[in-house]
C-alpha atoms as a PDB file:
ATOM      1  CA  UNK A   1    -114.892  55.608  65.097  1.00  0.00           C
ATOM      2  CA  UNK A   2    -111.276  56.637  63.638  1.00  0.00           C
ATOM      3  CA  UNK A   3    -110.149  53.578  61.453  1.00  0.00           C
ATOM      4  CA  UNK A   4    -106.417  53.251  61.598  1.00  0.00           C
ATOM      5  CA  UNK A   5    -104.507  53.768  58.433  1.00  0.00           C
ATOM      6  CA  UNK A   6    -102.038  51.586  57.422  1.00  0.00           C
ATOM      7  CA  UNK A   7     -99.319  51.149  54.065  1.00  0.00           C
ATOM      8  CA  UNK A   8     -98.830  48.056  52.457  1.00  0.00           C
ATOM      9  CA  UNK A   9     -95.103  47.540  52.827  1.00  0.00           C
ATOM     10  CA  UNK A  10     -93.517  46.546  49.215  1.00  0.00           C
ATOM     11  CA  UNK A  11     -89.970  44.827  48.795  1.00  0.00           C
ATOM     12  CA  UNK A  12     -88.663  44.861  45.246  1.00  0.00           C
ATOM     13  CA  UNK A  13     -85.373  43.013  43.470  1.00  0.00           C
ATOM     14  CA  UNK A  14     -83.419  45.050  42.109  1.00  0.00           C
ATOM     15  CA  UNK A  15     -80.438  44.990  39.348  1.00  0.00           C
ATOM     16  CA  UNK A  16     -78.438  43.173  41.439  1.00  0.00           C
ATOM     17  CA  UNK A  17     -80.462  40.831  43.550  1.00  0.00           C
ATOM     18  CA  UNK A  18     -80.790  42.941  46.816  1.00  0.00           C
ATOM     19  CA  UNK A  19     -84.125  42.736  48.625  1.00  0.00           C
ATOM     20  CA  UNK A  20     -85.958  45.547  49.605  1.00  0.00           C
ATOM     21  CA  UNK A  21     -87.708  48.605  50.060  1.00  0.00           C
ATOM     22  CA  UNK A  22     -87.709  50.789  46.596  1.00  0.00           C
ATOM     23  CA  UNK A  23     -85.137  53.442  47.488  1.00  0.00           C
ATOM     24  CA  UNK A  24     -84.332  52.318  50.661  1.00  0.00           C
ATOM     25  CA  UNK A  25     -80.597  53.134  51.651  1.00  0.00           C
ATOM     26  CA  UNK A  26     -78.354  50.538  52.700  1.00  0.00           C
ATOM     27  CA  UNK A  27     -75.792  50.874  55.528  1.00  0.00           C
ATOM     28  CA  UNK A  28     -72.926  50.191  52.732  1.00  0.00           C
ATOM     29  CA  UNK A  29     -74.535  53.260  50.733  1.00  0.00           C
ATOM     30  CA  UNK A  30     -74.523  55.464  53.598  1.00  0.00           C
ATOM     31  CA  UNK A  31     -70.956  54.485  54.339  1.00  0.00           C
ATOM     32  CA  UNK A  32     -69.734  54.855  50.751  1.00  0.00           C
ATOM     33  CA  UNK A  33     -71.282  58.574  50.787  1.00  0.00           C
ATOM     34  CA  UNK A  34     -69.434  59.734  54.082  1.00  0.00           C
ATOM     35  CA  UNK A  35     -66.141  58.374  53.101  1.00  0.00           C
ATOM     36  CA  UNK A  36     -66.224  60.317  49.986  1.00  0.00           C
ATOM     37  CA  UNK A  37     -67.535  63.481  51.438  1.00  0.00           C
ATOM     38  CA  UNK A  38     -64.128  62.642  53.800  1.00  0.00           C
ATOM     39  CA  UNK A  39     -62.192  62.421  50.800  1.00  0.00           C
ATOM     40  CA  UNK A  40     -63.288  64.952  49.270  1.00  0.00           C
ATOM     41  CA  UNK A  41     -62.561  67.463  52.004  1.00  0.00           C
ATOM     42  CA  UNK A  42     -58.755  65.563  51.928  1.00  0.00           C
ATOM     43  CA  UNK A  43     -58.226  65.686  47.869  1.00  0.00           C
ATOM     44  CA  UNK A  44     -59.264  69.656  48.284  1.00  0.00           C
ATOM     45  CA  UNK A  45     -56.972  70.457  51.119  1.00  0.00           C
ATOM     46  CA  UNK A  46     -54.288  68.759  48.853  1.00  0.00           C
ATOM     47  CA  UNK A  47     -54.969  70.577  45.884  1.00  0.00           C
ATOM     48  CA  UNK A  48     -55.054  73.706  47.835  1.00  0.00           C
ATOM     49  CA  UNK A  49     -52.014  73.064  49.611  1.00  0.00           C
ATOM     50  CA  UNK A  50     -49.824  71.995  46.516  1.00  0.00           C
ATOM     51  CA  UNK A  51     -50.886  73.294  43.404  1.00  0.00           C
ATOM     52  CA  UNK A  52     -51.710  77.014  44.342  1.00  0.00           C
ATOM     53  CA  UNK A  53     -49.794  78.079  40.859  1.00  0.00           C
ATOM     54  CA  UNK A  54     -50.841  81.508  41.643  1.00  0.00           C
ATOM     55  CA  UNK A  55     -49.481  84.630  39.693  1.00  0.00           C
ATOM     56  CA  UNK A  56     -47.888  87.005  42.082  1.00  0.00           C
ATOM     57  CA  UNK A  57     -50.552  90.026  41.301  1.00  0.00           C
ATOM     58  CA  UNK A  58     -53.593  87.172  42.242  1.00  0.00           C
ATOM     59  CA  UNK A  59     -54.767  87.326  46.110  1.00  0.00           C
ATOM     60  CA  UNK A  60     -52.745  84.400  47.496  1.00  0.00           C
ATOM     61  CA  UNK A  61     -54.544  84.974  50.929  1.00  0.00           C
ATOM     62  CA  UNK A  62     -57.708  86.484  50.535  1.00  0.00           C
ATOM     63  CA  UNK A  63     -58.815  85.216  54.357  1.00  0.00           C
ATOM     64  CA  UNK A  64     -56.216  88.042  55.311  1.00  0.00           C
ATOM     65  CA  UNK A  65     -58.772  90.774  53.799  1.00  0.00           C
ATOM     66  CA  UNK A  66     -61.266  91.074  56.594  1.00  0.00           C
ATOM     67  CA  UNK A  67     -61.355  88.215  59.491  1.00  0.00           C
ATOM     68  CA  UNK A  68     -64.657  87.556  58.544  1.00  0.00           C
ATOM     69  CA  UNK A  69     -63.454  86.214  54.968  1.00  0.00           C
ATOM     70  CA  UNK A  70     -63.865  82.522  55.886  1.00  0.00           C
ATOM     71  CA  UNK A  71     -67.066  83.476  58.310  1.00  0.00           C
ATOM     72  CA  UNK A  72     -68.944  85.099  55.143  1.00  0.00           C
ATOM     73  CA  UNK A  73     -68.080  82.403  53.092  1.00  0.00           C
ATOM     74  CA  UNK A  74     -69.095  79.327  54.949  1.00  0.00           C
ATOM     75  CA  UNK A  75     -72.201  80.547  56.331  1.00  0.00           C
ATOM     76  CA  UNK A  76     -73.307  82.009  52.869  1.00  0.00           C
ATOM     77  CA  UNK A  77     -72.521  78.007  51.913  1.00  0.00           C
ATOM     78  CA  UNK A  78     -74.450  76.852  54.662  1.00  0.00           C
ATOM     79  CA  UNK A  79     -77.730  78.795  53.878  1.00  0.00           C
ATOM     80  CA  UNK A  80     -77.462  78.736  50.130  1.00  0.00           C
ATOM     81  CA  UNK A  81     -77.122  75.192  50.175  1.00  0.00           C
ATOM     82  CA  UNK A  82     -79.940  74.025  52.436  1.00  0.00           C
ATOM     83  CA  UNK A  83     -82.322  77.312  51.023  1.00  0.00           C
ATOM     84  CA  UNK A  84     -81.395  75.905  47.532  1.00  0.00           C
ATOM     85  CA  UNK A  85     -81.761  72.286  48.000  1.00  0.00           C
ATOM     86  CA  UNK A  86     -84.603  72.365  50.243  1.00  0.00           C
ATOM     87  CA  UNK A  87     -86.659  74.359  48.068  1.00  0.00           C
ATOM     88  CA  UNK A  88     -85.936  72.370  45.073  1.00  0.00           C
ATOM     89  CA  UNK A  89     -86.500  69.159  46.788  1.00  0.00           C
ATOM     90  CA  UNK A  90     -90.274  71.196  47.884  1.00  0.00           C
ATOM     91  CA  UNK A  91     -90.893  71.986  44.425  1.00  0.00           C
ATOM     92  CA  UNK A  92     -90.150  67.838  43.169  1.00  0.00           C
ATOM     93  CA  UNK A  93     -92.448  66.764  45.911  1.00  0.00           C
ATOM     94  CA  UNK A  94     -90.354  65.613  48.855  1.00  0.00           C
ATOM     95  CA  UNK A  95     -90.773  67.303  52.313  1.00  0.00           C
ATOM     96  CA  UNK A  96     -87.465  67.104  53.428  1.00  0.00           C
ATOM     97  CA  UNK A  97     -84.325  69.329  54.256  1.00  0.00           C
ATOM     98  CA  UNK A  98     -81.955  69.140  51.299  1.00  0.00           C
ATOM     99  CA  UNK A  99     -78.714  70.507  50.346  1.00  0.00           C
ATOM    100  CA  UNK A 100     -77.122  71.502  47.487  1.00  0.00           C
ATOM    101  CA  UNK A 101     -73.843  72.175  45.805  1.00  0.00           C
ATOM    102  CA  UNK A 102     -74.593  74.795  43.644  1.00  0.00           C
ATOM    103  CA  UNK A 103     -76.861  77.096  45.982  1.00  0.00           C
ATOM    104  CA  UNK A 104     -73.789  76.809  48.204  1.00  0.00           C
ATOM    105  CA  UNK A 105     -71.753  77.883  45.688  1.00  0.00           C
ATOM    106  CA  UNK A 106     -74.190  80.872  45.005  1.00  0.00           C
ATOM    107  CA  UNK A 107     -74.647  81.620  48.590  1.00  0.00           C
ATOM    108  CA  UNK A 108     -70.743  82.014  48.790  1.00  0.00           C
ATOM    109  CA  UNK A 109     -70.576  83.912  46.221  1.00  0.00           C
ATOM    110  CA  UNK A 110     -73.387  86.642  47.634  1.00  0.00           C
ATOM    111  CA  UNK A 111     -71.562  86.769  50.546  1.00  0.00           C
ATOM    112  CA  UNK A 112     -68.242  87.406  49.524  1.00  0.00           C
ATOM    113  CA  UNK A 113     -69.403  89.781  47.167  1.00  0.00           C
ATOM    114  CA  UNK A 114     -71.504  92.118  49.569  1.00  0.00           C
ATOM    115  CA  UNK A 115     -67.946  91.495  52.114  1.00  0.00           C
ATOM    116  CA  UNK A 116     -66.203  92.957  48.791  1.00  0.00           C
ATOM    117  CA  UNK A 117     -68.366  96.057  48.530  1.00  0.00           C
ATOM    118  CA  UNK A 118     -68.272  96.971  51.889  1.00  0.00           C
ATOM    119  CA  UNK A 119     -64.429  96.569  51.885  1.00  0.00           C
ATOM    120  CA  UNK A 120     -64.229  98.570  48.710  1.00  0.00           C
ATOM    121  CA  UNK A 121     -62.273  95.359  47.004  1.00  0.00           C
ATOM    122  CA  UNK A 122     -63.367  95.260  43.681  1.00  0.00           C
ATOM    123  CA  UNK A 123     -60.623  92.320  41.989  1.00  0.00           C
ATOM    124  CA  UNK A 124     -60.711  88.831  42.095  1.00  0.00           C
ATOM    125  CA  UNK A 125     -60.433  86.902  45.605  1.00  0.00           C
ATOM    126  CA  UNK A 126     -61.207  83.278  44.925  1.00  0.00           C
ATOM    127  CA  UNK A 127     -58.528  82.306  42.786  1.00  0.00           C
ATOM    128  CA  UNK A 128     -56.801  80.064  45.702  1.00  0.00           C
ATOM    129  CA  UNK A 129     -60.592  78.240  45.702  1.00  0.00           C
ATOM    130  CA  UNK A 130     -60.945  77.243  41.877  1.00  0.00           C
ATOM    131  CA  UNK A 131     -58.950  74.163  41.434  1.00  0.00           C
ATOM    132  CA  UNK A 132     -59.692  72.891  45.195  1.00  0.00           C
ATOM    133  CA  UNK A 133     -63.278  73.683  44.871  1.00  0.00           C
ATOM    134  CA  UNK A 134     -63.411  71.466  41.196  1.00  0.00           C
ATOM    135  CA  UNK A 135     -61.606  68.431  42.897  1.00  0.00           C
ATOM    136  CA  UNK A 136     -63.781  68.291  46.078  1.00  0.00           C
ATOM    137  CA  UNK A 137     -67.045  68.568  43.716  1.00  0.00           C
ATOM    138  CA  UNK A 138     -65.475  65.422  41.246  1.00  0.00           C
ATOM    139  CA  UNK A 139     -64.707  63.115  44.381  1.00  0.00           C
ATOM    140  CA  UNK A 140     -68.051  64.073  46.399  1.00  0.00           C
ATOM    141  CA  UNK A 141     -70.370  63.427  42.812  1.00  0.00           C
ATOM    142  CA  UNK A 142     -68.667  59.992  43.144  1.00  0.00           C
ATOM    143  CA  UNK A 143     -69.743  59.442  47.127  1.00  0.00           C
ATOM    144  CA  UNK A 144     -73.570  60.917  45.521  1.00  0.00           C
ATOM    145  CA  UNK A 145     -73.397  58.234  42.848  1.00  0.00           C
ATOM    146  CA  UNK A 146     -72.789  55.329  45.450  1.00  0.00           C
ATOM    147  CA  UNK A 147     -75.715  56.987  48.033  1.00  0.00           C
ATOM    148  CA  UNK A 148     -78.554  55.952  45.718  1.00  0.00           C
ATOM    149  CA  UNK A 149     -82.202  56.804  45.732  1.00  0.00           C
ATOM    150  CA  UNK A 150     -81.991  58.470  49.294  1.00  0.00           C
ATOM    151  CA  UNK A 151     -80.011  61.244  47.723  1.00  0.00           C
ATOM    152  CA  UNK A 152     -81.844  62.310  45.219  1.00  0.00           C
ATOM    153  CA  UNK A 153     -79.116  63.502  42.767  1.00  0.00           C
ATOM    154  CA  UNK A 154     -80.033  60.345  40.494  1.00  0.00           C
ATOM    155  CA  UNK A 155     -81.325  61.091  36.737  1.00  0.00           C
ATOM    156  CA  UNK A 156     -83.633  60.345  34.878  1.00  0.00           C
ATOM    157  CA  UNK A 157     -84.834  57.024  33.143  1.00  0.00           C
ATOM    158  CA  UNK A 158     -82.344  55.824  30.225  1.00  0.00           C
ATOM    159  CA  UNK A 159     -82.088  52.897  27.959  1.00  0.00           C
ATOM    160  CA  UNK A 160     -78.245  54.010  27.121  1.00  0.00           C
ATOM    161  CA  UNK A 161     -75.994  51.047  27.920  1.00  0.00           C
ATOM    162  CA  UNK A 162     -74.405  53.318  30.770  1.00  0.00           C
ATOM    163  CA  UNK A 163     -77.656  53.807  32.844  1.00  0.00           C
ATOM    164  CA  UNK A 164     -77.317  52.522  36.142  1.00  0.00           C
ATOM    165  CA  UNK A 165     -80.174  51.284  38.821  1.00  0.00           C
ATOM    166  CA  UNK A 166     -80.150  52.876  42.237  1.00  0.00           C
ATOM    167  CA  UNK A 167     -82.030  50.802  43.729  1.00  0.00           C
ATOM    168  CA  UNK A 168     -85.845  51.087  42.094  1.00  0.00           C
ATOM    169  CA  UNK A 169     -85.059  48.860  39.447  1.00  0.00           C
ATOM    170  CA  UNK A 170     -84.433  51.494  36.567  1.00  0.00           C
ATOM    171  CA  UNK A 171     -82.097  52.384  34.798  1.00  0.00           C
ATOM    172  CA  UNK A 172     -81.106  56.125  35.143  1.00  0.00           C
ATOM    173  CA  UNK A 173     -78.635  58.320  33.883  1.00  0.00           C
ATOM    174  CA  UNK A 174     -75.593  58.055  36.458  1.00  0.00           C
ATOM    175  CA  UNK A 175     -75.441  62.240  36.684  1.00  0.00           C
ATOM    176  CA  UNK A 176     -74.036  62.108  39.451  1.00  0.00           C
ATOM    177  CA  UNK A 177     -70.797  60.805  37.459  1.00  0.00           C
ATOM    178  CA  UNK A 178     -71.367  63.387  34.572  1.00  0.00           C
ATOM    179  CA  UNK A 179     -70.134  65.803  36.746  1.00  0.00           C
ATOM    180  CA  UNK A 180     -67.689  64.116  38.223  1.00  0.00           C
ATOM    181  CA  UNK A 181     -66.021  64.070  34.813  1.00  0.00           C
ATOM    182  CA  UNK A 182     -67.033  67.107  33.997  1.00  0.00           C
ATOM    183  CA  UNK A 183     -64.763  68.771  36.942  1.00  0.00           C
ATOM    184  CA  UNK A 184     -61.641  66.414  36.528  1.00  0.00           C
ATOM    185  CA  UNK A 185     -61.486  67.020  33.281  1.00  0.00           C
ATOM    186  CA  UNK A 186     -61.706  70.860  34.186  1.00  0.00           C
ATOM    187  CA  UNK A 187     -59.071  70.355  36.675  1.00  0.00           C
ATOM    188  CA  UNK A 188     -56.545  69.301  34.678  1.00  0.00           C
ATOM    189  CA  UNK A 189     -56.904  71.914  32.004  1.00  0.00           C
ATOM    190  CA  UNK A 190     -57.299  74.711  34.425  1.00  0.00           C
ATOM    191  CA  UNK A 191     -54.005  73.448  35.283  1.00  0.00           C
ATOM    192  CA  UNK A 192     -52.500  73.536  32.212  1.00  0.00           C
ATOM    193  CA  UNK A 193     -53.668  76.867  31.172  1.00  0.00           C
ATOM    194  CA  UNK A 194     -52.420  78.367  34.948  1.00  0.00           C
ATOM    195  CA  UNK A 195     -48.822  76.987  34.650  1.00  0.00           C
ATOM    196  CA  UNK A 196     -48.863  78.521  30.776  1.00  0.00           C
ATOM    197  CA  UNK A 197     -49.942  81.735  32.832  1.00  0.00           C
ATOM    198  CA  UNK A 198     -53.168  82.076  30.285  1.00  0.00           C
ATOM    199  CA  UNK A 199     -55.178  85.450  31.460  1.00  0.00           C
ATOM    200  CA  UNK A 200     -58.345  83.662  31.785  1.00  0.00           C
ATOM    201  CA  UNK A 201     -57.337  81.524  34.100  1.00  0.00           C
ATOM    202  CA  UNK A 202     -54.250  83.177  35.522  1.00  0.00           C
ATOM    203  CA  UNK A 203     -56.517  86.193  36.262  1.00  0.00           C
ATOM    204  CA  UNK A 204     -60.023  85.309  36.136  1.00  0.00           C
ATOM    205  CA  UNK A 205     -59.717  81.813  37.018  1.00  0.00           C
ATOM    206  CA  UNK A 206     -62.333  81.611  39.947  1.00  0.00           C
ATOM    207  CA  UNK A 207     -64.943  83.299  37.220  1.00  0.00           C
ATOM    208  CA  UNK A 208     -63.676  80.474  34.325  1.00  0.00           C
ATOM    209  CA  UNK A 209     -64.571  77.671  37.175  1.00  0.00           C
ATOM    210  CA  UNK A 210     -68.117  79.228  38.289  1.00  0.00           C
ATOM    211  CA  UNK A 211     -68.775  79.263  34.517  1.00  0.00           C
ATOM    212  CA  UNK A 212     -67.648  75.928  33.366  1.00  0.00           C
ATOM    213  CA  UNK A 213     -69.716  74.803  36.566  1.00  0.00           C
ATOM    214  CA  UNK A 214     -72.850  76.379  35.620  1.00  0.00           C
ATOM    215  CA  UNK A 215     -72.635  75.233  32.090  1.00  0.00           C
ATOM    216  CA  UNK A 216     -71.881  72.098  32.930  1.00  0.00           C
ATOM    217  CA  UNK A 217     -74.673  71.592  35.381  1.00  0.00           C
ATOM    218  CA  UNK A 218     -77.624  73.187  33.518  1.00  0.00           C
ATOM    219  CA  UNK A 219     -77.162  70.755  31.347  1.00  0.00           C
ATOM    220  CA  UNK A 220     -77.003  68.073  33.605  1.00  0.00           C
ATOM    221  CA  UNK A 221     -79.841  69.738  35.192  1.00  0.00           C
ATOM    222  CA  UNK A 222     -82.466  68.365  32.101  1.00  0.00           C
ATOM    223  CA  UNK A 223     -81.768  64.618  32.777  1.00  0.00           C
ATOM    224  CA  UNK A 224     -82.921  65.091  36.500  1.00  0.00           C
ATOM    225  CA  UNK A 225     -86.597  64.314  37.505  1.00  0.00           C
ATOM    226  CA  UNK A 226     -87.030  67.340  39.284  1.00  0.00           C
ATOM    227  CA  UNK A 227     -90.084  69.586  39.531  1.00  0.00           C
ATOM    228  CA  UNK A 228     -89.774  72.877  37.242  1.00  0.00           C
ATOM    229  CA  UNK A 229     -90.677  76.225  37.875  1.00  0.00           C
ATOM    230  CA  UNK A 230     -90.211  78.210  34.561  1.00  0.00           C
ATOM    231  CA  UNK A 231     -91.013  75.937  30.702  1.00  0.00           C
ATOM    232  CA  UNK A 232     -88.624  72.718  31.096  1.00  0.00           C
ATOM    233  CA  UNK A 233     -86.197  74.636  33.903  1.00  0.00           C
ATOM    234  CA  UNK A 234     -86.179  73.828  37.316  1.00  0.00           C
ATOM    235  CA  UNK A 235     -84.878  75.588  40.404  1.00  0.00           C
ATOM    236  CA  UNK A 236     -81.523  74.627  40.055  1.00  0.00           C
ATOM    237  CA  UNK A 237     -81.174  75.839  35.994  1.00  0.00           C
ATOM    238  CA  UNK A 238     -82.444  79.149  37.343  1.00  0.00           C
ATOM    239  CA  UNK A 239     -79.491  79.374  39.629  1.00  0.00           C
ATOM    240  CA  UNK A 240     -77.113  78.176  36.800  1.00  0.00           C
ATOM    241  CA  UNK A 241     -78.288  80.821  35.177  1.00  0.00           C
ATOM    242  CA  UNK A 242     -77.498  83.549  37.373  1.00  0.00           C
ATOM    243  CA  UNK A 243     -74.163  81.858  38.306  1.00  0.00           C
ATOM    244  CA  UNK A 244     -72.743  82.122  34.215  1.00  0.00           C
ATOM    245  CA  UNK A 245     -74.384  85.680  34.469  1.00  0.00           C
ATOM    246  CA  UNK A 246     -72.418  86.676  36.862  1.00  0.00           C
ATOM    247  CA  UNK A 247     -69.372  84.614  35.725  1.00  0.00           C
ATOM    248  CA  UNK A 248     -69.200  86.019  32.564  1.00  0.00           C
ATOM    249  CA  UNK A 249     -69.750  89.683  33.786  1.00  0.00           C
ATOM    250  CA  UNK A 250     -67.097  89.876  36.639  1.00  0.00           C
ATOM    251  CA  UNK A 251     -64.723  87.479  34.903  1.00  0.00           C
ATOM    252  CA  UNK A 252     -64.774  90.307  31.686  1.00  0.00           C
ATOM    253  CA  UNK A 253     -64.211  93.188  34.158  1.00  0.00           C
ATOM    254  CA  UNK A 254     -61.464  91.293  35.478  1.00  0.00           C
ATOM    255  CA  UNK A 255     -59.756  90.199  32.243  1.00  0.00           C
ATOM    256  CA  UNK A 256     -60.044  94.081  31.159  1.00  0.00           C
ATOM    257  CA  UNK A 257     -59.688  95.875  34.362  1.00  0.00           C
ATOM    258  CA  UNK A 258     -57.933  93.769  36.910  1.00  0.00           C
END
């Protein structure tokens, strides 16, 4: 005779007096995310629209290259970010699909960079994308921050004043709002340094972004719970690590040879 199985179902109380399941999301969290990912989508489609501050030797319009520009790039998005965030999400323990900004920005980037080769196109194309791409990430952290456990961008355990409970009744490092800070503050002096026509951003400014990026988020990357896969790096430092490869190399031959 099969006994039935069942699980004890556990409420907890947390920070702020709401009742329920540990991690559970709330209909206010879930609304809160989506209206950020909206405005995030809107603040990047401004920025792109009016403050391009592009150089007249940069590729205003690289979707004009090959009218499978945008195609390459948004399905190299699509699969890096669920490949990426899936696996990493595998690797922590959770069977379930994830997604993730910075395999999407890898995935991109491979497949813009094999559309490059094939097109013999060896200078910079993303330019247009740096400052729209660093104001959609700072607006959607904040929509991550307000989702709670059920995202699983939340950090690790913290006794810093700052720490913030998402919902299990700890106090965690608010990550989520790390990088958010990290971008804006990116954004503004990537501005600066493209109206003051600086090289490195006037020229390799895609290449500065995908650095400061990386950087940023490997660091990030050691206050997150996830599971690791080489010493004390997980999945997603791996990637990082790659990305500032690959920043640093093309944004050199750019600055020299461009």
């Amino acid at each position: 005779m099969v006994r039935p199985r069942y699980r004890a179902m556990v409420l907890v109380i947390d920070g702020a007096g709401r009742i329920g399941a540990p991690g559970a999301p709330r209909s206010i969290d879930v609304i809160l995310h989506s209206a950020f990912d909206l405005l995030a989508v809107v603040t990047a489609t401004i920025v792109f629209y009016f403050l391009p501050l592009l150089p007249p030797s940069s590729v205003g319009q690289p979707w004009r290259l090959h009218p499978s520009y945008v195609s390459f790039a948004a399905l190299g998005m699509m699969a890096g970010a669920l490949a990426a965030g899936t696996a990493n999400l595998l690797l922590s323990g959770f069977g379930e699909i994830g997604k993730s900004v910075i395999g999407g920005l890898a995935g991109a980037i491979l497949a813009i960079e094999l559309l490059k080769r094939r097109l013999g196109v060896t200078g910079s194309t993303g330019l247009r994308f740096a400052a729209p791409l660093a104001a959609a990430i700072a607006v959607g952290r904040v929509g991550c921050f307000f989702a709670g456990m059920d995202d699983r961008t939340y950090g690790t355990p913290t006794s810093l004043p700052w720490g913030h409970d998402f919902g299990d009744g700890i106090r965690r490092h608010p990550v989520q709002l790390y990088e958010a800070i990290a971008m804006l503050v990116f954004l503004l002096g990537f501005t600066l340094l493209l109206r003051r026509g600086y090289p490195i951003a006037a020229r390799a400014g895609f290449y500065l972004f995908v650095g400061v990026y990386a950087a940023q988020r490997f660091l990030w990357e050691f206050l997150k719970p996830y599971g690791t896969v080489i010493g004390p790096l997980n999945l997603f430092h791996l990637i990082c690590l790659g990305l500032l490869a690959y920043a640093w190399s093309y944004g050199r031959a750019e600055l020299r040879y461009g």
